[in-house]
C-alpha atoms as a PDB file:
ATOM      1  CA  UNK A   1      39.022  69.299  21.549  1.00  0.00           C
ATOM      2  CA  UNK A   2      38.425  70.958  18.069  1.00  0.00           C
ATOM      3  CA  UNK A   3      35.619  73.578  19.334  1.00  0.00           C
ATOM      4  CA  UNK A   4      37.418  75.679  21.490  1.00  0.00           C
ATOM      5  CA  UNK A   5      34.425  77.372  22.428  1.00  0.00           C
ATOM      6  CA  UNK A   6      32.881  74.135  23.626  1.00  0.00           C
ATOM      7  CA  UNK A   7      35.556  73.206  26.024  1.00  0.00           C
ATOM      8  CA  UNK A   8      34.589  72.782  29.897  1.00  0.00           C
ATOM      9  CA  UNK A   9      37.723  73.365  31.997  1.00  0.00           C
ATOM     10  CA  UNK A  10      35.857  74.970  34.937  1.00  0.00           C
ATOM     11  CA  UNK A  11      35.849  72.289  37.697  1.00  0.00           C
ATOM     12  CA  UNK A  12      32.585  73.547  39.104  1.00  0.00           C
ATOM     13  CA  UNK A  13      31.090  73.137  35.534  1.00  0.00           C
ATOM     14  CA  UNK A  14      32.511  69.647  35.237  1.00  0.00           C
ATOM     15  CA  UNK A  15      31.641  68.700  38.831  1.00  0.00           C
ATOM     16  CA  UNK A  16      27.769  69.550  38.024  1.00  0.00           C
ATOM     17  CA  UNK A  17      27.880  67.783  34.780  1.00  0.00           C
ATOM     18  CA  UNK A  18      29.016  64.338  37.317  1.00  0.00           C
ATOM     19  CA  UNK A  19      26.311  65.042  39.622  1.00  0.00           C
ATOM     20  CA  UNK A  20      23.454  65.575  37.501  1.00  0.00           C
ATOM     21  CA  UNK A  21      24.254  63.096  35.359  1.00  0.00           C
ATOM     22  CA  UNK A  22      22.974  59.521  36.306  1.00  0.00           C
ATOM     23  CA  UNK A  23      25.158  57.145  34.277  1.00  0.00           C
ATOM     24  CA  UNK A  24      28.562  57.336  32.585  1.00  0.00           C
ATOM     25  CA  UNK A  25      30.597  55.004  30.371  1.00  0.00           C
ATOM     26  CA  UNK A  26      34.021  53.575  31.259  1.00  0.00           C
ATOM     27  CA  UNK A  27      35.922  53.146  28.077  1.00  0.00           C
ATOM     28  CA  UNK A  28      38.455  50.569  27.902  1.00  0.00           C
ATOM     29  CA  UNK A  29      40.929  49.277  25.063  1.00  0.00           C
ATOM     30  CA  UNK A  30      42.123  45.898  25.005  1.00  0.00           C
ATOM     31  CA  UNK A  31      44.534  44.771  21.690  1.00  0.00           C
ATOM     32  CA  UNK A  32      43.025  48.216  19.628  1.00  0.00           C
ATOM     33  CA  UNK A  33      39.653  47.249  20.480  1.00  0.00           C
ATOM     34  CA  UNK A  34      37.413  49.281  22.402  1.00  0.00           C
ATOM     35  CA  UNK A  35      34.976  48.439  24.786  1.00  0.00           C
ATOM     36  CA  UNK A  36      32.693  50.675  26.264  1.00  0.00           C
ATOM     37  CA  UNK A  37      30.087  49.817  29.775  1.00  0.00           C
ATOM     38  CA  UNK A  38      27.393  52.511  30.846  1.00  0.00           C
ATOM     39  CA  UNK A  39      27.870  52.315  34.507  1.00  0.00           C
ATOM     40  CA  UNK A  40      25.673  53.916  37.393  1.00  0.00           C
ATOM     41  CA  UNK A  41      28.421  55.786  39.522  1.00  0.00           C
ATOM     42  CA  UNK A  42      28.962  57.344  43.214  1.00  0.00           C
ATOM     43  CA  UNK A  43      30.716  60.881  42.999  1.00  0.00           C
ATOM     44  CA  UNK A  44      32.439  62.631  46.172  1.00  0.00           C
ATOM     45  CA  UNK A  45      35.261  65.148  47.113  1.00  0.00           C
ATOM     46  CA  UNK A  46      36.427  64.794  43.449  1.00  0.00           C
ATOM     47  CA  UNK A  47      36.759  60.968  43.525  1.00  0.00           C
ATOM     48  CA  UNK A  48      34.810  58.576  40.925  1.00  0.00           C
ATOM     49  CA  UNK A  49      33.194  55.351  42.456  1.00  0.00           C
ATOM     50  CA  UNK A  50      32.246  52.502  40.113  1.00  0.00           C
ATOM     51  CA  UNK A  51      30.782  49.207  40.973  1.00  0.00           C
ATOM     52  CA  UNK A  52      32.420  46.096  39.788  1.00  0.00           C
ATOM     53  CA  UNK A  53      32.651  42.369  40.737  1.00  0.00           C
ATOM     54  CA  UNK A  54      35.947  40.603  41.592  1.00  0.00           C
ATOM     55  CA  UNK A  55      36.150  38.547  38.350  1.00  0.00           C
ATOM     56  CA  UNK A  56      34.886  39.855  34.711  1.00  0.00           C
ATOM     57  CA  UNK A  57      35.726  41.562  31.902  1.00  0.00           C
ATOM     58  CA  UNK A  58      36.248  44.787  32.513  1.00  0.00           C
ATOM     59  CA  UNK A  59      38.831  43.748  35.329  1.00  0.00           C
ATOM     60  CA  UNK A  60      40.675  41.815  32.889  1.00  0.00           C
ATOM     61  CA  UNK A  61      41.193  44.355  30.412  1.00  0.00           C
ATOM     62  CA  UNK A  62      42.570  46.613  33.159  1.00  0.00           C
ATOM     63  CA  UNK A  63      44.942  44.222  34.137  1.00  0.00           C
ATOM     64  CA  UNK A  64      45.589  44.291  31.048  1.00  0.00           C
ATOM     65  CA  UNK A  65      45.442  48.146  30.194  1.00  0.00           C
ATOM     66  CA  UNK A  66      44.533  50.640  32.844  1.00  0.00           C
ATOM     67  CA  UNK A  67      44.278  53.298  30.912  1.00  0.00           C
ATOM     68  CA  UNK A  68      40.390  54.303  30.590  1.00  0.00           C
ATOM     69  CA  UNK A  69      38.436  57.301  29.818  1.00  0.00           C
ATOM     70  CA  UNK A  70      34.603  57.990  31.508  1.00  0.00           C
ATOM     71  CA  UNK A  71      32.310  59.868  29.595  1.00  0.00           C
ATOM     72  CA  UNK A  72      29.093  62.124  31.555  1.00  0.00           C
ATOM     73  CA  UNK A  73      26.229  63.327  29.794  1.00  0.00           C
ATOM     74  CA  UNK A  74      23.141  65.022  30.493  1.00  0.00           C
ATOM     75  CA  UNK A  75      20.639  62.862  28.276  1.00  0.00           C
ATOM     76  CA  UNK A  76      18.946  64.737  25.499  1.00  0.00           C
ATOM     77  CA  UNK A  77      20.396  68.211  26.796  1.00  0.00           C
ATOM     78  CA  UNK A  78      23.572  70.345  24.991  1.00  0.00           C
ATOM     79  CA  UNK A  79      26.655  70.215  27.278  1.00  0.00           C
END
């Protein structure tokens, strides 16, 4: 992260970010090209719970390429 002073490392920071937040996005990458879903999410004892159906996209790119990244925010407010 460039700003240093920005960075949230404190898990009990992070962990109220999750659970005040109400959606996130799961970034994927498939051949260089991203592809970002806003997803509603379950959150408990550290573990991340998204909702998906046995066939579709997003399945196929992790087949594909598991790596992903999943982005919180708090709307409108400064993290």
């Amino acid at each position: 992260m460039r700003r240093k002073d920005k960075e949230i490392c404190d898990i009990q920071q992070i962990e109220a970010i999750i659970t005040a937040s109400t959606v996130c996005r799961l970034g994927l990458c498939l051949h260089g090209r991203p592809y970002v879903v806003p997803l509603n999410f379950g959150y408990n004892d550290r573990t991340i719970y998204l909702h998906s159906a046995q066939k579709g996209k997003k399945l196929d790119i992790l087949r594909q390429n598991p790596r992903v990244c999943v982005e919180f925010d708090l709307g409108d407010k400064t993290v």
